[in-house]
N, C-alpha and C. Protein backbone atom coordinates (compact mmCIF):
# COMPACT_ATOMS: atom_id res chain seq x y z
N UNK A 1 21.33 23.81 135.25
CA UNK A 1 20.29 24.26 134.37
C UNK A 1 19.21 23.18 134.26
N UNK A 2 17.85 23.56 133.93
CA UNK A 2 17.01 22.84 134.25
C UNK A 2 16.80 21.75 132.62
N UNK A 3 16.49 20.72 132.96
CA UNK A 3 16.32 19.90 131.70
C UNK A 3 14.74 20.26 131.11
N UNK A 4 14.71 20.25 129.34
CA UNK A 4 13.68 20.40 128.82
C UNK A 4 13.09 19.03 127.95
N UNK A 5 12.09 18.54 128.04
CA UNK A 5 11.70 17.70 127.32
C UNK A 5 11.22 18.40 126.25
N UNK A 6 11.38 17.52 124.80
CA UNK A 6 10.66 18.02 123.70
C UNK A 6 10.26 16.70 122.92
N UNK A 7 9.57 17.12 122.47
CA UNK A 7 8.87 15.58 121.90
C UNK A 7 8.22 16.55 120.25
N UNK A 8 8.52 15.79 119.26
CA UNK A 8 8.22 16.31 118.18
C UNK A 8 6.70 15.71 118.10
N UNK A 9 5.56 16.47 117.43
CA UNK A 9 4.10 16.05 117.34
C UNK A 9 4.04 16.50 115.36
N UNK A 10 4.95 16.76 115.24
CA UNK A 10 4.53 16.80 113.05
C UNK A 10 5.55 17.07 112.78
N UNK A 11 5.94 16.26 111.73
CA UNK A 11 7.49 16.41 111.39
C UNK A 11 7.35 16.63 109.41
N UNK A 12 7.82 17.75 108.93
CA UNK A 12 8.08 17.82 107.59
C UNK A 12 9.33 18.29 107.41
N UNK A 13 10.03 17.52 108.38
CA UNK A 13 11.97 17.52 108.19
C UNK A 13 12.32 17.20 106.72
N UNK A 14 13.16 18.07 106.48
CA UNK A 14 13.64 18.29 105.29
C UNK A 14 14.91 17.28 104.81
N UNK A 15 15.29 17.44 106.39
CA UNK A 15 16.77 16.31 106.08
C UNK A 15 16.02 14.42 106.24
N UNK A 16 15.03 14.61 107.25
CA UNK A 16 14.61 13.20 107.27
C UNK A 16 14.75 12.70 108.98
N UNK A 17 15.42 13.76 109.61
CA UNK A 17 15.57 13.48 110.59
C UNK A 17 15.41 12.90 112.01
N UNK A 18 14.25 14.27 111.66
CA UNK A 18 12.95 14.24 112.89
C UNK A 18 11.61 13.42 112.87
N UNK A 19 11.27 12.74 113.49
CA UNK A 19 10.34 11.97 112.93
C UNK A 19 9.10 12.04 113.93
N UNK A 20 7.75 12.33 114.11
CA UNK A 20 6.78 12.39 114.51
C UNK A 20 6.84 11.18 115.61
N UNK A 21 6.82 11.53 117.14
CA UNK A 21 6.86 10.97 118.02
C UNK A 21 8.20 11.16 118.74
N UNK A 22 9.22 11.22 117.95
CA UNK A 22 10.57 11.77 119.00
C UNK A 22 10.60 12.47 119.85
N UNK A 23 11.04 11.54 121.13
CA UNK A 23 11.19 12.84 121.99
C UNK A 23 12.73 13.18 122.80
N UNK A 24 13.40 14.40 122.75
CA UNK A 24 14.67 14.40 123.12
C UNK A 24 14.27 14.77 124.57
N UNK A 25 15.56 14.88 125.60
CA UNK A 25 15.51 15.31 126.59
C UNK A 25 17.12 16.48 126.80
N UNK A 26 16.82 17.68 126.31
CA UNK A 26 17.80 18.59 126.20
C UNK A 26 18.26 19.53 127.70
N UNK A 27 19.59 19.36 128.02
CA UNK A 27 20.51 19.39 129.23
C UNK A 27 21.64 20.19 128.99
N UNK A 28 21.89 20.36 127.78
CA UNK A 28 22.85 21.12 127.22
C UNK A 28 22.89 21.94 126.14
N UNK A 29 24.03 22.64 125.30
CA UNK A 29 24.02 22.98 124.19
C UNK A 29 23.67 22.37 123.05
N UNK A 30 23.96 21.19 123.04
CA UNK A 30 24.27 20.56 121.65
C UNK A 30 23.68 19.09 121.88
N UNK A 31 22.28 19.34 121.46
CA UNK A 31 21.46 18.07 121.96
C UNK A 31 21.77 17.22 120.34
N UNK A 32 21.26 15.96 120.66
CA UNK A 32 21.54 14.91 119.17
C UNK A 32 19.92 15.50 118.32
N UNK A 33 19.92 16.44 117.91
CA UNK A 33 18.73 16.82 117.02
C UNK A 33 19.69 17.86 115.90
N UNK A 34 18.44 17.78 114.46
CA UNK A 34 18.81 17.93 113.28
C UNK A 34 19.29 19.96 113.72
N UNK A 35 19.71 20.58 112.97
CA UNK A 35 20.14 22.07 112.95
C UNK A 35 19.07 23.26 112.52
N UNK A 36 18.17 22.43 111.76
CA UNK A 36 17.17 23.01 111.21
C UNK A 36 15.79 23.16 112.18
N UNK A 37 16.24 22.20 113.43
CA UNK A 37 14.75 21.95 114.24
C UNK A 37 15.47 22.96 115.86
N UNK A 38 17.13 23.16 116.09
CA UNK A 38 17.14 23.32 116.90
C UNK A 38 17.44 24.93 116.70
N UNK A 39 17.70 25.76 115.19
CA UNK A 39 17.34 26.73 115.03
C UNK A 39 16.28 27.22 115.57
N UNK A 40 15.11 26.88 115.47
CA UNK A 40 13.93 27.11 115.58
C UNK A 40 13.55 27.04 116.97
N UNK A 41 13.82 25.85 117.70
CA UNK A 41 13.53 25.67 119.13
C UNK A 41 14.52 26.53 120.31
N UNK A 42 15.41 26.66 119.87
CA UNK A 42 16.81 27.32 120.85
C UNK A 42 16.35 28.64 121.83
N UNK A 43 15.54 29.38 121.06
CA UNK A 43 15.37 30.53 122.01
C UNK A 43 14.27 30.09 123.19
N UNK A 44 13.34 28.99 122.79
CA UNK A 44 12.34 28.51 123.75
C UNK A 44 13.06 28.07 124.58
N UNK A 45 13.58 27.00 124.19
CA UNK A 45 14.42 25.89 125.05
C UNK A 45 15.54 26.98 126.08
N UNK A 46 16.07 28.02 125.66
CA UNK A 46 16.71 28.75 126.75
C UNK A 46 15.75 29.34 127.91
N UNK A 47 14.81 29.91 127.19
CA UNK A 47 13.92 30.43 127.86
C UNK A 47 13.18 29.90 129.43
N UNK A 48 13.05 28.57 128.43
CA UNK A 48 12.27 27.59 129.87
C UNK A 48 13.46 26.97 130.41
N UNK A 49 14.82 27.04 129.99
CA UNK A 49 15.58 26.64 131.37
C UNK A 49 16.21 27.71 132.22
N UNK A 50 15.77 29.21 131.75
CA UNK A 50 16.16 29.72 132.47
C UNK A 50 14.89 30.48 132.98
N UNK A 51 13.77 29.17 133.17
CA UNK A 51 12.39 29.64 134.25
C UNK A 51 11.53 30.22 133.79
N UNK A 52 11.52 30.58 132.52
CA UNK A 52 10.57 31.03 131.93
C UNK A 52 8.72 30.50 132.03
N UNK A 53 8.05 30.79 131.71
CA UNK A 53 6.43 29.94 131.32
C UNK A 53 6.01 30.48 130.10
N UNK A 54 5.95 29.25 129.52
CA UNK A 54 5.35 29.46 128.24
C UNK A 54 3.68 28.83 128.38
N UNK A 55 2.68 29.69 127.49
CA UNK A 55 1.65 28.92 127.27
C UNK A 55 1.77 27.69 126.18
């Protein structure tokens, strides 16, 4: 599966987590990011590793 970079650009993490400038590099299920950010990102992040194009 193809790897996705994500890099956070504004962070109003609730837990404190995420912090403006992070960037993960996600390869798997269960990347080291907060639950609340990968809710949100999960359907993208499948999307573009399974070839998708996003604008």
């Amino acid at each position: 599966m193809a790897k996705v970079k994500l890099t956070v650009v504004e962070s109003k993490c609730r837990c404190g987590y995420c912090k403006k400038g992070n960037s993960y590099i996600i390869d798997d299920l269960c990347p080291p990011i907060c639950h609340e950010l990968w809710n949100c990102m999960y359907p993208l992040v499948y999307a573009l590793q399974n070839g998708a194009n996003l604008d």
